[in-house]
PDB file of N, CA and C in Angstrom:
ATOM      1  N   UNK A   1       6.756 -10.114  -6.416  1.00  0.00           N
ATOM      2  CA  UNK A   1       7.201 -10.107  -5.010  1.00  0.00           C
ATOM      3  C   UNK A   1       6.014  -9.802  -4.090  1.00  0.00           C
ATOM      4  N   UNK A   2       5.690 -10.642  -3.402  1.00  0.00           N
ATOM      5  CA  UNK A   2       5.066 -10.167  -2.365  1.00  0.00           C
ATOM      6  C   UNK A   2       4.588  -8.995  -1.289  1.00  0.00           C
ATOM      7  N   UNK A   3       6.037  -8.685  -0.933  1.00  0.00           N
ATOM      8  CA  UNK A   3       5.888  -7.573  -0.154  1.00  0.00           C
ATOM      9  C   UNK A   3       6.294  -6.515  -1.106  1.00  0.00           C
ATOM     10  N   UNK A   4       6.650  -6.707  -2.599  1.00  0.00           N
ATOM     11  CA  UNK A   4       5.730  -5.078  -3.343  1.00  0.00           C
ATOM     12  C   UNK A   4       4.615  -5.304  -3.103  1.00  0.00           C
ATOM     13  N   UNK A   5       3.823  -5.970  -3.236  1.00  0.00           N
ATOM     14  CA  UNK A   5       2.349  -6.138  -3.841  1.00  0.00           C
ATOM     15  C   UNK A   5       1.392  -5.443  -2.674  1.00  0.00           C
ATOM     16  N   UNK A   6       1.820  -6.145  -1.287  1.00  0.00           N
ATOM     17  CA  UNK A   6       1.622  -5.819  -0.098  1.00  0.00           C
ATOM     18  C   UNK A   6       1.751  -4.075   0.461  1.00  0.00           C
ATOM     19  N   UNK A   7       2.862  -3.647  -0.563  1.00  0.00           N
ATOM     20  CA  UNK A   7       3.131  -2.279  -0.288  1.00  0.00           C
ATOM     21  C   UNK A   7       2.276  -1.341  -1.351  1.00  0.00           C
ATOM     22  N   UNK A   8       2.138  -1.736  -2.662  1.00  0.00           N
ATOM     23  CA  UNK A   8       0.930  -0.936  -3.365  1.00  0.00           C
ATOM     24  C   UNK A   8      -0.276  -1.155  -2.624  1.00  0.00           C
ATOM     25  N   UNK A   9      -0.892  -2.149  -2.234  1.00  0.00           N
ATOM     26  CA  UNK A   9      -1.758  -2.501  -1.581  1.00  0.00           C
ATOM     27  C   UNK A   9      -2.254  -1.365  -0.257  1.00  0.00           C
ATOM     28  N   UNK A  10      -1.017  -1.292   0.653  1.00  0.00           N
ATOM     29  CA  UNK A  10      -1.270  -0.496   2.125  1.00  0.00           C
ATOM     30  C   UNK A  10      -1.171   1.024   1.531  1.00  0.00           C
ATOM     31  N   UNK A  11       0.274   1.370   0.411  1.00  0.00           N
ATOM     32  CA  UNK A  11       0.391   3.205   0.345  1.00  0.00           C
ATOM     33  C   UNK A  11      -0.968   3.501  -0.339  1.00  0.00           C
ATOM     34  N   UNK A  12      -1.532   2.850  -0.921  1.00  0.00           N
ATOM     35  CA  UNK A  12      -2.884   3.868  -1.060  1.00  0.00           C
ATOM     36  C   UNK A  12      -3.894   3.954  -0.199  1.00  0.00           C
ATOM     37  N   UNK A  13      -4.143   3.211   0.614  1.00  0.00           N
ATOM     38  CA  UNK A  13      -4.694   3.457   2.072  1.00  0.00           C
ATOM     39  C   UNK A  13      -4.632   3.881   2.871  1.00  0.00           C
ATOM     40  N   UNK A  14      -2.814   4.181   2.835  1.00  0.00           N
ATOM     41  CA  UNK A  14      -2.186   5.334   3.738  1.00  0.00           C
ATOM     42  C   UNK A  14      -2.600   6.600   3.190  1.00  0.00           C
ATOM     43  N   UNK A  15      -2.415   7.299   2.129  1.00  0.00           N
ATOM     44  CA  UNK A  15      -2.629   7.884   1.196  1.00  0.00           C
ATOM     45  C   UNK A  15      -4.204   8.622   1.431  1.00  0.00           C
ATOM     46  N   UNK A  16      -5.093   7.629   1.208  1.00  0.00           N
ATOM     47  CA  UNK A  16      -6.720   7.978   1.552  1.00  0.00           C
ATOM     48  C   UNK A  16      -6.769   7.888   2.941  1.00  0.00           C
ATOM     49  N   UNK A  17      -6.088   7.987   4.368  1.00  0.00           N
ATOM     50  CA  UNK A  17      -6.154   8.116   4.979  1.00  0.00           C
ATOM     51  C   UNK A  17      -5.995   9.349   5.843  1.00  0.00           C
ATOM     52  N   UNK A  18      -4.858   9.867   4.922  1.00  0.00           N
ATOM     53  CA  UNK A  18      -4.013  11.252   5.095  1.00  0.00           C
ATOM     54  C   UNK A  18      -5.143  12.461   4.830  1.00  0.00           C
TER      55      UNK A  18
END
């Protein structure tokens, strides 16, 4: 699916952002 892929993709960026 796409928008899983899209979502592992962004929460670890969110993640290292935090």
């Amino acid at each position: 699916m796409p928008m899983a892929n899209l979502l592992l993709l962004i929460v670890p960026i969110l993640i290292a952002m935090a």
